[in-house]
PDB file of N, CA and C in Angstrom:
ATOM      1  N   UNK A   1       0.847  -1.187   0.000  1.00  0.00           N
ATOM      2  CA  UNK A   1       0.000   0.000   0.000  1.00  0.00           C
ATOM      3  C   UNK A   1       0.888   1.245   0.000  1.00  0.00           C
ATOM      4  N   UNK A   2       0.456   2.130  -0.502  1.00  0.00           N
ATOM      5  CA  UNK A   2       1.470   3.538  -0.889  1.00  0.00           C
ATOM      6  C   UNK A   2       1.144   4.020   0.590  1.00  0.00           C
ATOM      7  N   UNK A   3       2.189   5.066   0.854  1.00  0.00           N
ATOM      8  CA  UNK A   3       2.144   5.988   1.794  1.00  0.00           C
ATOM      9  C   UNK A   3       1.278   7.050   1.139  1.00  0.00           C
ATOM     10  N   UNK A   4       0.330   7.364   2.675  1.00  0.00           N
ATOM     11  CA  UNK A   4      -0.783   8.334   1.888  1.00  0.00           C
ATOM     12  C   UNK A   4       0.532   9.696   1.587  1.00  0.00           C
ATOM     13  N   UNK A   5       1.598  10.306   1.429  1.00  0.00           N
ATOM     14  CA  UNK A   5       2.374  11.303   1.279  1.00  0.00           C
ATOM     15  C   UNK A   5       2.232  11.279  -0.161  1.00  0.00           C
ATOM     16  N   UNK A   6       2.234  10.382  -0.500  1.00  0.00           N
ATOM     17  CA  UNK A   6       2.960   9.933  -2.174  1.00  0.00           C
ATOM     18  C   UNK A   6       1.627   9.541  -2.900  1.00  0.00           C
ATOM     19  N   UNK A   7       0.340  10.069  -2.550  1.00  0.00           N
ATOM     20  CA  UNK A   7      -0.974   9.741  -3.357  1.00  0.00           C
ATOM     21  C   UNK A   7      -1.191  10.615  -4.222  1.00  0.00           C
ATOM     22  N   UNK A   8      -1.412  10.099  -5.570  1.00  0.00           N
ATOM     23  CA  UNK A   8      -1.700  11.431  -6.873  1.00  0.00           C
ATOM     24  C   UNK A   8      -3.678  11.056  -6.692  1.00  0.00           C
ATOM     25  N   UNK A   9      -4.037  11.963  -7.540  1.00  0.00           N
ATOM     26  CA  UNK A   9      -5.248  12.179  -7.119  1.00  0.00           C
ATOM     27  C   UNK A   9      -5.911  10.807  -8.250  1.00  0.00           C
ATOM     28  N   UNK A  10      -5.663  10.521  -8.980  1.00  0.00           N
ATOM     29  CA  UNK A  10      -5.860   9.326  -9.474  1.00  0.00           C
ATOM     30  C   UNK A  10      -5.551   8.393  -8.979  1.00  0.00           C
ATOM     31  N   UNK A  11      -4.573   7.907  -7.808  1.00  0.00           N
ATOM     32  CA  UNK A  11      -4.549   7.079  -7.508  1.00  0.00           C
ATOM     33  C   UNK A  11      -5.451   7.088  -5.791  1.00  0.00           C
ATOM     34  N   UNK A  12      -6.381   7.732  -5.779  1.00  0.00           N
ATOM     35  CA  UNK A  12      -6.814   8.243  -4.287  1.00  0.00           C
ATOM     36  C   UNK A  12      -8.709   7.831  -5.027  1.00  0.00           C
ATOM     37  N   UNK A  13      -9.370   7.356  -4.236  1.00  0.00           N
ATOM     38  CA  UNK A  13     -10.728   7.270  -4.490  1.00  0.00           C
ATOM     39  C   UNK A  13     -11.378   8.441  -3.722  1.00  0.00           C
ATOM     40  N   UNK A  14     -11.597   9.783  -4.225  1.00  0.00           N
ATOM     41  CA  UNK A  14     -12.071  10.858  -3.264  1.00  0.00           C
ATOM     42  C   UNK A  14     -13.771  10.883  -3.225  1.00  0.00           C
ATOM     43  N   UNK A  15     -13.849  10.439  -2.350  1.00  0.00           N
ATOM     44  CA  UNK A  15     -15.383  10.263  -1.680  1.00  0.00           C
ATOM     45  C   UNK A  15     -15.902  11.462  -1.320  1.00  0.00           C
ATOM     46  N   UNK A  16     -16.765  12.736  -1.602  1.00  0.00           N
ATOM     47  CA  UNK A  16     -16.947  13.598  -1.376  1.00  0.00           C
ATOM     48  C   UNK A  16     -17.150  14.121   0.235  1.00  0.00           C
ATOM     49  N   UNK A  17     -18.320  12.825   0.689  1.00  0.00           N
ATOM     50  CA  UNK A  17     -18.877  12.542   1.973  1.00  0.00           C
ATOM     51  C   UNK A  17     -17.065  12.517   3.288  1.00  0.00           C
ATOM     52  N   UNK A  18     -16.433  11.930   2.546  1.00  0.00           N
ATOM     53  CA  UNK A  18     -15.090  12.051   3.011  1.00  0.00           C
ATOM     54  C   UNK A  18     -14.299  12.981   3.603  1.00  0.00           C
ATOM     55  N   UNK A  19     -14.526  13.979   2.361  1.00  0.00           N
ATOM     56  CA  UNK A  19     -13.222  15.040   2.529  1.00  0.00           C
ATOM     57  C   UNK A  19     -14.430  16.365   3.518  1.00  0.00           C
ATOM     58  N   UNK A  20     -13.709  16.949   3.974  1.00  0.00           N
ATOM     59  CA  UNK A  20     -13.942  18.022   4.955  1.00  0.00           C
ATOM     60  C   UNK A  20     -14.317  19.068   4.478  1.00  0.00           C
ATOM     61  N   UNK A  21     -15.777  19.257   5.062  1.00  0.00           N
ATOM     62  CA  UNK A  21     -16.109  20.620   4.112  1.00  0.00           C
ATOM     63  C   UNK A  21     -15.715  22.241   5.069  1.00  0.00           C
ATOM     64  N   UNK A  22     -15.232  21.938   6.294  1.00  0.00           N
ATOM     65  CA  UNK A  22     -14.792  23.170   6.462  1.00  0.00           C
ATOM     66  C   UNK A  22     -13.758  22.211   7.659  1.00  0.00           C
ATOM     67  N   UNK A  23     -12.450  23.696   8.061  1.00  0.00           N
ATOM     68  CA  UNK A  23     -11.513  23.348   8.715  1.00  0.00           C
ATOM     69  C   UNK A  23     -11.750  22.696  10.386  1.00  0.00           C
ATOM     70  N   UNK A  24     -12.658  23.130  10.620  1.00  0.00           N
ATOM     71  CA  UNK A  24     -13.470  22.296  11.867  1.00  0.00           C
ATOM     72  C   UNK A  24     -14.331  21.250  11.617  1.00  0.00           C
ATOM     73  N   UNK A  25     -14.643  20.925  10.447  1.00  0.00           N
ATOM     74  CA  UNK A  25     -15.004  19.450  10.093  1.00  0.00           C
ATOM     75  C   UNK A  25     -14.384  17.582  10.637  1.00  0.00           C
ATOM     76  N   UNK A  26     -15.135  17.580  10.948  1.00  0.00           N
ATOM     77  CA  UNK A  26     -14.019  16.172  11.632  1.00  0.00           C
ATOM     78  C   UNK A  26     -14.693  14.960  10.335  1.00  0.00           C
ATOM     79  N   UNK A  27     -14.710  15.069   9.363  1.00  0.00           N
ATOM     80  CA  UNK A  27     -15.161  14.128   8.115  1.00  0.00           C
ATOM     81  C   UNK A  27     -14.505  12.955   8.232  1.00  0.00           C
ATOM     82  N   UNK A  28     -14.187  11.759   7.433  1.00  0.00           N
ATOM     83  CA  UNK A  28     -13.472  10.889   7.439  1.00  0.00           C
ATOM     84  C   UNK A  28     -11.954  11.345   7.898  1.00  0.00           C
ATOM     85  N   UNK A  29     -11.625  11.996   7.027  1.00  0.00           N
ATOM     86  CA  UNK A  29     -10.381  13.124   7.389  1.00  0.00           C
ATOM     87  C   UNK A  29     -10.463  14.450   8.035  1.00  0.00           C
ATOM     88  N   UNK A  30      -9.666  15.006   9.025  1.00  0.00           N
ATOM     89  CA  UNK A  30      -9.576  16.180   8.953  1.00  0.00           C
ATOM     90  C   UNK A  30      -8.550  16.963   8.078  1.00  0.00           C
ATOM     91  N   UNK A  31      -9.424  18.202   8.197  1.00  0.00           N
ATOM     92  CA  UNK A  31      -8.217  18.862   6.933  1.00  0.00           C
ATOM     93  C   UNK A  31      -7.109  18.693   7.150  1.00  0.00           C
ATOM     94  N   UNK A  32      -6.186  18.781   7.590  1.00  0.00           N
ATOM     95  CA  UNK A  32      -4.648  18.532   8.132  1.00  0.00           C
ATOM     96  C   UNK A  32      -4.766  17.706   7.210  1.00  0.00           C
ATOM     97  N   UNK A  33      -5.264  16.044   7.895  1.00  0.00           N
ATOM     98  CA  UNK A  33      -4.795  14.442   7.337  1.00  0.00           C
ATOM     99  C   UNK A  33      -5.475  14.737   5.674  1.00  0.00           C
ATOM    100  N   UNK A  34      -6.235  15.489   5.605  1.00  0.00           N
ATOM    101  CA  UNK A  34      -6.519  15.800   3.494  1.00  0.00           C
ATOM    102  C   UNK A  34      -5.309  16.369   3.209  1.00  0.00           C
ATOM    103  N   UNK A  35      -5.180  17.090   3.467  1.00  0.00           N
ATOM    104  CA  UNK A  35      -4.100  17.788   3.108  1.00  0.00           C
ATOM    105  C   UNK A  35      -3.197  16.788   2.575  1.00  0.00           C
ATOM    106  N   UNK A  36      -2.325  16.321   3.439  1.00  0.00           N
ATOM    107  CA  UNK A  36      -1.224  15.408   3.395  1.00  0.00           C
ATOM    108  C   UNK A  36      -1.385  13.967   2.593  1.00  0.00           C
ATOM    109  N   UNK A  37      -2.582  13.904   1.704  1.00  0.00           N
ATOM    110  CA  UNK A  37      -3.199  13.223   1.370  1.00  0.00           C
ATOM    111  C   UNK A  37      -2.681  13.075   0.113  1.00  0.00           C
ATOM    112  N   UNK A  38      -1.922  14.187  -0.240  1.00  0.00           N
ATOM    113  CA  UNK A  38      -1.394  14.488  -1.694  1.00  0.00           C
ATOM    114  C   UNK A  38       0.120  15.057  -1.464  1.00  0.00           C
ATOM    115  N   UNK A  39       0.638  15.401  -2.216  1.00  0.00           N
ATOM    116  CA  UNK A  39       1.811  15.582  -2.071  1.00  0.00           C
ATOM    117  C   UNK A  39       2.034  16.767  -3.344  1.00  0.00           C
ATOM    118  N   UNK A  40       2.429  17.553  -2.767  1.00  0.00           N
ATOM    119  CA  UNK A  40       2.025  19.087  -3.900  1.00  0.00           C
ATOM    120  C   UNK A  40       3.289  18.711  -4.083  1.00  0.00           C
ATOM    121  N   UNK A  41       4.289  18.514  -3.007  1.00  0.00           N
ATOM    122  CA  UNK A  41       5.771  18.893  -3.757  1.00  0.00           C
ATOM    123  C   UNK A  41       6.160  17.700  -5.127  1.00  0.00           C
ATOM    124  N   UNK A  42       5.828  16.749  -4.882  1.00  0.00           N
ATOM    125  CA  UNK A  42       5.692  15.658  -6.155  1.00  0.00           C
ATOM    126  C   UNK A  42       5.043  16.537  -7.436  1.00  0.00           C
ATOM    127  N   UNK A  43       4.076  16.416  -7.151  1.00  0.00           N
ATOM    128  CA  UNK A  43       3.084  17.389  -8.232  1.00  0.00           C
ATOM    129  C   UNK A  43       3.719  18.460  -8.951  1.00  0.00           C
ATOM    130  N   UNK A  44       4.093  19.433  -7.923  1.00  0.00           N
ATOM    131  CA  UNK A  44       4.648  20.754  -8.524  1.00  0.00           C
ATOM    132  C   UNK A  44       6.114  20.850  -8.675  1.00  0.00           C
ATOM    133  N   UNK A  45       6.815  19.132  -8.410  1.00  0.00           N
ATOM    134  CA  UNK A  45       8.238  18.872  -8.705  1.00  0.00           C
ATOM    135  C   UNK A  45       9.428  20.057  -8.132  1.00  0.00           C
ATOM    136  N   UNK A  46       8.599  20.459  -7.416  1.00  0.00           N
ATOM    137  CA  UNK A  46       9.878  21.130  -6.424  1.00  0.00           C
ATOM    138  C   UNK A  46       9.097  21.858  -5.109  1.00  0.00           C
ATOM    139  N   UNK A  47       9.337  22.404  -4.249  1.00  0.00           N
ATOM    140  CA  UNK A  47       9.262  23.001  -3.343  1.00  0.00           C
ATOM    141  C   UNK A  47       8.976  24.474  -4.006  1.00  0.00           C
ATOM    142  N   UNK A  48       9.861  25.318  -4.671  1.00  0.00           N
ATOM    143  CA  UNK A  48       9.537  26.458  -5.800  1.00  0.00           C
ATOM    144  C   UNK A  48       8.441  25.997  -6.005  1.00  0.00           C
ATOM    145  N   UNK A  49       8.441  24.990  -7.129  1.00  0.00           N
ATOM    146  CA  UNK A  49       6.982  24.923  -7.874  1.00  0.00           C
ATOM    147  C   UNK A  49       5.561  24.693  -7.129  1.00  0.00           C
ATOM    148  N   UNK A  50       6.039  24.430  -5.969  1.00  0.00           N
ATOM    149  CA  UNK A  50       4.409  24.312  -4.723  1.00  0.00           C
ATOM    150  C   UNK A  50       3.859  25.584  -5.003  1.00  0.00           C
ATOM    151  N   UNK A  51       5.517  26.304  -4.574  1.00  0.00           N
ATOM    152  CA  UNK A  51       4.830  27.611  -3.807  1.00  0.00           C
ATOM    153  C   UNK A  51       4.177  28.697  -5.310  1.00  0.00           C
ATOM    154  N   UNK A  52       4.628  28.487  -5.487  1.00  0.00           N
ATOM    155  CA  UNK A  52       4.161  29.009  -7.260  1.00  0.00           C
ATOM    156  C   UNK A  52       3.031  28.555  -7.835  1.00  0.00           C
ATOM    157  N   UNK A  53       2.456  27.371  -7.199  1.00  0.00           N
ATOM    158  CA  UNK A  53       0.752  27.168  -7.635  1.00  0.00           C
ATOM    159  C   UNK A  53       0.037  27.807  -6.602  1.00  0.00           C
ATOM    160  N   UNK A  54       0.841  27.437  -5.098  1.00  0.00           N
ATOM    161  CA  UNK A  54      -0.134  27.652  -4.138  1.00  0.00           C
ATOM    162  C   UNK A  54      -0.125  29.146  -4.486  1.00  0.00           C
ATOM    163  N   UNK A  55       0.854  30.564  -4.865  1.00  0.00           N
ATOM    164  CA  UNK A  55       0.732  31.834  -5.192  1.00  0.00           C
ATOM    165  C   UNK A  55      -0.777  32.104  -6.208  1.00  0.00           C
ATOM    166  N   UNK A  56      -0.740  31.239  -7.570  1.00  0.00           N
ATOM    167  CA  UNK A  56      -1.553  31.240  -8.357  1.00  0.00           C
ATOM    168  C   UNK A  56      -2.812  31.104  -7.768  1.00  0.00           C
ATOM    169  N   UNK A  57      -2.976  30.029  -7.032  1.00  0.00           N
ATOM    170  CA  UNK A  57      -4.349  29.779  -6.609  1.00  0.00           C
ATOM    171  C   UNK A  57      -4.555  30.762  -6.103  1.00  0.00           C
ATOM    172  N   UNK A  58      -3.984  31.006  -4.648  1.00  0.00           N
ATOM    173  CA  UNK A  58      -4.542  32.032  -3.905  1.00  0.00           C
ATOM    174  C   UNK A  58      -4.672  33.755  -5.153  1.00  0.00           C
ATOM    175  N   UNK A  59      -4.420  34.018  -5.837  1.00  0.00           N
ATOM    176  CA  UNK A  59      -4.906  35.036  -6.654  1.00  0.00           C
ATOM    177  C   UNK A  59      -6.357  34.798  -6.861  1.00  0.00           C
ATOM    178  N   UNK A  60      -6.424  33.634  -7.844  1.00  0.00           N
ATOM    179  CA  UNK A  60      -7.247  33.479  -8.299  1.00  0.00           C
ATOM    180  C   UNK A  60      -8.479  33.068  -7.404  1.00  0.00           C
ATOM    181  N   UNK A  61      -8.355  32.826  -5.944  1.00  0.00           N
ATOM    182  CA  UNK A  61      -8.941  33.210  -5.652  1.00  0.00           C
ATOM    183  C   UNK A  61      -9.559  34.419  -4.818  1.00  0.00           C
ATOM    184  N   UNK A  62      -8.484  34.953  -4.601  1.00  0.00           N
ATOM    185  CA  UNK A  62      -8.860  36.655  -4.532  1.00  0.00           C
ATOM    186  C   UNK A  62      -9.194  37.359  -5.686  1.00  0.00           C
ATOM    187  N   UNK A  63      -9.327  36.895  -6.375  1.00  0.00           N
ATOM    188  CA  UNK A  63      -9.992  37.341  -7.734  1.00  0.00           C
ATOM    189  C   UNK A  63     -11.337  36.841  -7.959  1.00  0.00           C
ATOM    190  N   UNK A  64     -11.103  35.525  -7.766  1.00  0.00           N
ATOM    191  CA  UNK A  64     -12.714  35.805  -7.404  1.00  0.00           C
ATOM    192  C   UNK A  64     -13.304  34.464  -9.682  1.00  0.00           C
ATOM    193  N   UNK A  65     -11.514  34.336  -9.737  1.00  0.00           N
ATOM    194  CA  UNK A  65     -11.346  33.418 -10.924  1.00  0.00           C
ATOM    195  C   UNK A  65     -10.541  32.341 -10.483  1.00  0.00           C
ATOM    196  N   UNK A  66     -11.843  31.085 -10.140  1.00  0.00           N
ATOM    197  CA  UNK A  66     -11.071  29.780  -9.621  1.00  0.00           C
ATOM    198  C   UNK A  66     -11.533  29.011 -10.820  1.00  0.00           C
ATOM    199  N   UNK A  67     -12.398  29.010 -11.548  1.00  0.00           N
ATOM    200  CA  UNK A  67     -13.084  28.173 -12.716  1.00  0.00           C
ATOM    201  C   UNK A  67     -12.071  27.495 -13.364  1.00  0.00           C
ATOM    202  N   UNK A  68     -10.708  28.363 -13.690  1.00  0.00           N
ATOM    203  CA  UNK A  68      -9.947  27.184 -14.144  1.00  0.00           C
ATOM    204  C   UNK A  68      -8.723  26.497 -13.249  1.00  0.00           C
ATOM    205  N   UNK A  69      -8.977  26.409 -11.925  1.00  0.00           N
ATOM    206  CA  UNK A  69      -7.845  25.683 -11.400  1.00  0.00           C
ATOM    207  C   UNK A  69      -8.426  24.484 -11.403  1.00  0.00           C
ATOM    208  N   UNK A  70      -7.527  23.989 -11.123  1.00  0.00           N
ATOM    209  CA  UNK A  70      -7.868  22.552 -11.322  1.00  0.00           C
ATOM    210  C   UNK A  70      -7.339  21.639 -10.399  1.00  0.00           C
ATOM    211  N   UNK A  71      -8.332  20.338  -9.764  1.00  0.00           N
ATOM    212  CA  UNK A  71      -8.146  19.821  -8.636  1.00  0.00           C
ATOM    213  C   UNK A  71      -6.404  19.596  -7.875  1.00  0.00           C
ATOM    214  N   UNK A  72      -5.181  19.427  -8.497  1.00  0.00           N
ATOM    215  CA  UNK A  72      -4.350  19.133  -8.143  1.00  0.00           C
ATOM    216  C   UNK A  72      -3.961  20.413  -7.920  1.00  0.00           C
ATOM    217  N   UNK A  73      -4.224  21.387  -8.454  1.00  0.00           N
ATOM    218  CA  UNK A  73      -3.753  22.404  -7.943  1.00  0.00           C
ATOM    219  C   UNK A  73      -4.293  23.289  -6.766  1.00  0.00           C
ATOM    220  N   UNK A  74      -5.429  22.805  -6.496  1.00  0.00           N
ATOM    221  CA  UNK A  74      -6.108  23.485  -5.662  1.00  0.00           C
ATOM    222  C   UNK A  74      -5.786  22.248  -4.372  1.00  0.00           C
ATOM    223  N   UNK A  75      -5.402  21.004  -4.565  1.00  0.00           N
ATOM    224  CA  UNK A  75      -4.706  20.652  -3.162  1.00  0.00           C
ATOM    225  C   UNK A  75      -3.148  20.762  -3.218  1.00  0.00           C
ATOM    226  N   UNK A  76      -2.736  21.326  -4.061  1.00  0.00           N
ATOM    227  CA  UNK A  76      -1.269  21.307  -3.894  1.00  0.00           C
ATOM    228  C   UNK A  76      -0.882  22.791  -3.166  1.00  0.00           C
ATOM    229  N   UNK A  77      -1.838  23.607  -2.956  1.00  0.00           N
ATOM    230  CA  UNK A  77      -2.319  24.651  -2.311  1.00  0.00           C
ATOM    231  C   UNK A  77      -2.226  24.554  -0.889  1.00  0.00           C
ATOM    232  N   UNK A  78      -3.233  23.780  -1.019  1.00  0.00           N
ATOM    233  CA  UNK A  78      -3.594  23.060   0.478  1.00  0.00           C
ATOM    234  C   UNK A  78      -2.805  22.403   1.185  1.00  0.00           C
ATOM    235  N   UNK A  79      -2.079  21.239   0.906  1.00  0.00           N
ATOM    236  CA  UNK A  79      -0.529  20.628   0.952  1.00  0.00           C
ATOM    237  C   UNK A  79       0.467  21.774   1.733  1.00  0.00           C
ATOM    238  N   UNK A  80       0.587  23.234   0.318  1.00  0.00           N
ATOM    239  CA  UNK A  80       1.263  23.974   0.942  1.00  0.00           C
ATOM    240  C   UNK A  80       1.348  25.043   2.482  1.00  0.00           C
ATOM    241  N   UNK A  81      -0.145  25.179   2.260  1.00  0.00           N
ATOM    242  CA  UNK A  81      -0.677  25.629   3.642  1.00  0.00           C
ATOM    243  C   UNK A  81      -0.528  24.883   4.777  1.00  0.00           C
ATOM    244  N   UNK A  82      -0.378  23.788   4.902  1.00  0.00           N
ATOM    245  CA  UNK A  82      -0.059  22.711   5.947  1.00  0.00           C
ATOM    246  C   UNK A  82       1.280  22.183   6.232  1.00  0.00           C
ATOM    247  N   UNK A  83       2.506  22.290   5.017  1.00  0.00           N
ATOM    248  CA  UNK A  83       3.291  22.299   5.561  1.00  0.00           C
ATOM    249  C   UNK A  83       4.087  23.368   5.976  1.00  0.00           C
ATOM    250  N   UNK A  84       3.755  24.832   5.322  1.00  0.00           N
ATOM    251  CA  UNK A  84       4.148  25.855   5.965  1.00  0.00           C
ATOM    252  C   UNK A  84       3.785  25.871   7.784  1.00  0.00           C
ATOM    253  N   UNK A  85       2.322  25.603   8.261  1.00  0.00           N
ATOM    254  CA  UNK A  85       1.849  25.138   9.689  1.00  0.00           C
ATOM    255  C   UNK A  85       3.073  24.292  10.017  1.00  0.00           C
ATOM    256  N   UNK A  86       3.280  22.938   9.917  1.00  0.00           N
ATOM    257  CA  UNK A  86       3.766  21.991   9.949  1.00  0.00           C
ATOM    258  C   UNK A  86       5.381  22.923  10.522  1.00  0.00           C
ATOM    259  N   UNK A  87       5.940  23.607   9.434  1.00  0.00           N
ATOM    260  CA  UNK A  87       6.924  24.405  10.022  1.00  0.00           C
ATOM    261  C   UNK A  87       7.064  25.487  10.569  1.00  0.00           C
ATOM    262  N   UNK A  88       6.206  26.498  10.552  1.00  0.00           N
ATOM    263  CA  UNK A  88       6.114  27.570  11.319  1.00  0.00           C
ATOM    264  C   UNK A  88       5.159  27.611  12.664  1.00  0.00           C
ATOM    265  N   UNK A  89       4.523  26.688  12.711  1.00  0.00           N
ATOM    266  CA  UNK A  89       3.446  26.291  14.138  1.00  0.00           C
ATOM    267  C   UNK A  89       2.411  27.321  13.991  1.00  0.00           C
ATOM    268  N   UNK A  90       1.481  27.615  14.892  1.00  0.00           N
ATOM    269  CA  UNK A  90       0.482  28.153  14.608  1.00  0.00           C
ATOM    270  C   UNK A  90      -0.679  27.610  13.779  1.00  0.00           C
ATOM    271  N   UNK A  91      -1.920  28.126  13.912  1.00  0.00           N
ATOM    272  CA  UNK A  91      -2.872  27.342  13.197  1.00  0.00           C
ATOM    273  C   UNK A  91      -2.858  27.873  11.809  1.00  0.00           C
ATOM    274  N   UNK A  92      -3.668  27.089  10.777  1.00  0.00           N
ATOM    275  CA  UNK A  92      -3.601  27.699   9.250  1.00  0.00           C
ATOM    276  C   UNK A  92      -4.618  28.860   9.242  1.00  0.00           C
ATOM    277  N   UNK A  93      -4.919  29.450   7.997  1.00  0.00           N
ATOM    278  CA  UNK A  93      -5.712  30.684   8.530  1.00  0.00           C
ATOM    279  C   UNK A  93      -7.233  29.974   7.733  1.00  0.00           C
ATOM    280  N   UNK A  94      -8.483  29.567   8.529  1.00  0.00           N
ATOM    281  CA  UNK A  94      -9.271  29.596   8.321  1.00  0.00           C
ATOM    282  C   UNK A  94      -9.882  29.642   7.287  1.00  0.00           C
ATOM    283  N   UNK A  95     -10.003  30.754   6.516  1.00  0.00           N
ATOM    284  CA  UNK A  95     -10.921  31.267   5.803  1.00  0.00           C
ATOM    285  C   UNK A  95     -10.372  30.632   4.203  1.00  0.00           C
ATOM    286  N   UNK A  96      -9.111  30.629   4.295  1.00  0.00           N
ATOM    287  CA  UNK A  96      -8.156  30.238   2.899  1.00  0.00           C
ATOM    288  C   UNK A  96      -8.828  28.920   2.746  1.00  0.00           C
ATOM    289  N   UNK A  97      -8.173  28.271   4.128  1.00  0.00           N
ATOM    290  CA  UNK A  97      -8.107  26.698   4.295  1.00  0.00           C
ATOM    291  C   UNK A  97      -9.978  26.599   3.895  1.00  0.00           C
ATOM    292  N   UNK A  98     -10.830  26.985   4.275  1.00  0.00           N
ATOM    293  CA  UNK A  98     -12.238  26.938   4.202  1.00  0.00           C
ATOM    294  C   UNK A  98     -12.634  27.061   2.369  1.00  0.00           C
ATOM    295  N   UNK A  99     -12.257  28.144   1.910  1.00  0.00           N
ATOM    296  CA  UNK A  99     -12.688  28.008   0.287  1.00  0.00           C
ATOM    297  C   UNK A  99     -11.702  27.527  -0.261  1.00  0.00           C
ATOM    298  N   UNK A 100     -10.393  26.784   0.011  1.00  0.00           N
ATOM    299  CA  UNK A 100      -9.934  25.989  -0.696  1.00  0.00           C
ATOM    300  C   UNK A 100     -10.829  24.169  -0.507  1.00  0.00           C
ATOM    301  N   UNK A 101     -11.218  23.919   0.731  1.00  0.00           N
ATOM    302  CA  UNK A 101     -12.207  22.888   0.690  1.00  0.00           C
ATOM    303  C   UNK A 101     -13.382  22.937  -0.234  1.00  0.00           C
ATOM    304  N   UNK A 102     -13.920  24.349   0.223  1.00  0.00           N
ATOM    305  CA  UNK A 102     -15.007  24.209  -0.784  1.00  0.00           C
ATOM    306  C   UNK A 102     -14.705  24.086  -2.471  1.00  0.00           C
ATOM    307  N   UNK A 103     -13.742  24.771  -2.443  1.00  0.00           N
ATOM    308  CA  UNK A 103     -13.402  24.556  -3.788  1.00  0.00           C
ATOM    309  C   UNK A 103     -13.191  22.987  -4.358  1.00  0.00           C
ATOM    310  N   UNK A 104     -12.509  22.298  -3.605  1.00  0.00           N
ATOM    311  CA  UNK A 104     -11.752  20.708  -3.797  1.00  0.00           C
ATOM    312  C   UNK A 104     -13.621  20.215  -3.653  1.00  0.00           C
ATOM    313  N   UNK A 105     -14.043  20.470  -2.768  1.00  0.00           N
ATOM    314  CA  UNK A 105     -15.279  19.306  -2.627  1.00  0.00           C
ATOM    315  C   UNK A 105     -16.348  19.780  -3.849  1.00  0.00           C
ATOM    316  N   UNK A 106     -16.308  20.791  -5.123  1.00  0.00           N
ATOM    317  CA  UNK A 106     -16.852  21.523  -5.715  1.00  0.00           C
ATOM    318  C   UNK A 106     -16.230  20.030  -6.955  1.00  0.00           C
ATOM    319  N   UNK A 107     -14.823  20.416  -7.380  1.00  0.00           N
ATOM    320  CA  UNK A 107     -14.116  19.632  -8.463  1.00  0.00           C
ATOM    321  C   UNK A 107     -14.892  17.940  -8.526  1.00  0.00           C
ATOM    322  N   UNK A 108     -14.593  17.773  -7.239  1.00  0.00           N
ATOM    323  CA  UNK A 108     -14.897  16.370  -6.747  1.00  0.00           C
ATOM    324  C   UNK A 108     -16.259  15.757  -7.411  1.00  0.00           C
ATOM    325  N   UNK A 109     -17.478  16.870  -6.561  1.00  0.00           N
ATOM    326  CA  UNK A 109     -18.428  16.616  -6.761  1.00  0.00           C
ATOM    327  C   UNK A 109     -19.072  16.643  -8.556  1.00  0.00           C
ATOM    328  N   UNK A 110     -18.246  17.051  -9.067  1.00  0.00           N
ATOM    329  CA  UNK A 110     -18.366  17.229 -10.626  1.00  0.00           C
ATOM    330  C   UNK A 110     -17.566  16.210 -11.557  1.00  0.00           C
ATOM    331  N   UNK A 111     -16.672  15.460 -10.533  1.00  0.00           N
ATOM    332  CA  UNK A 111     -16.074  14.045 -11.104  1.00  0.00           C
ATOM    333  C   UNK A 111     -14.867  14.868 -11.644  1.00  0.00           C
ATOM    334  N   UNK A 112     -14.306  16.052 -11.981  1.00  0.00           N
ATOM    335  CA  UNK A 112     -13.204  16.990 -12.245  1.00  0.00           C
ATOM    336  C   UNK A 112     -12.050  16.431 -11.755  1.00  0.00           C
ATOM    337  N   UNK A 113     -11.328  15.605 -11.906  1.00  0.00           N
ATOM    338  CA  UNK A 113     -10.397  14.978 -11.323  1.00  0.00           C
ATOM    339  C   UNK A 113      -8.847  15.314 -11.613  1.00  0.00           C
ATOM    340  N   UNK A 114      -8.446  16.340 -12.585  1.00  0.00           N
ATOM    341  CA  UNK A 114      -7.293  16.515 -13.393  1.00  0.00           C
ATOM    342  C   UNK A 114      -6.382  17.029 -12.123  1.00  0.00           C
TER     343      UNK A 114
END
């Protein structure tokens, strides 16, 4: 069995009912254990390249234009938000961590799997 660190989203069966629809959600997972569920730095093949989607996303969604991100990028986001926590301590900030769920449980629910 793979280490959940090293799961691409194709190789992960994402159950909607599963994943956490907000950061105080205790779902199958909590956000933290989603998070880590994927591995952005694999994905975005470097540590640079995390932080360079997770930058993108977060625009786009302060913009208020998420329509075209797309599921790996919107947890490789998430990934990044958790291990920044992970190293700087403190909790993640809410509101990010909150419409990046909604966003992931949005893709999901539409079978959007890329």
């Amino acid at each position: 069995m793979k280490n959940m660190r090293e799961t691409k989203n194709e190789d992960l069966i994402l159950i909607l009912e599963y994943i956490p629809q907000t950061l105080s959600d205790k779902a199958f997972w909590d956000a933290g254990s989603f998070a880590h569920s994927f591995n952005g730095y694999e994905y975005a093949g470097s540590f640079e390249g995390c932080f360079e989607i997770s930058q993108k996303v977060d625009s786009a969604i302060e913009e208020g234009k998420t329509e075209d991100l797309t599921l790996s990028e919107l947890r490789t986001c998430l990934f990044f938000i958790y291990r920044a926590v992970h190293h700087a301590g403190g909790p993640p900030n809410e509101l990010r961590v909150n419409s990046l769920l909604e966003l992931i449980r949005d893709r999901v629910s539409k079978n959007e799997m890329e």
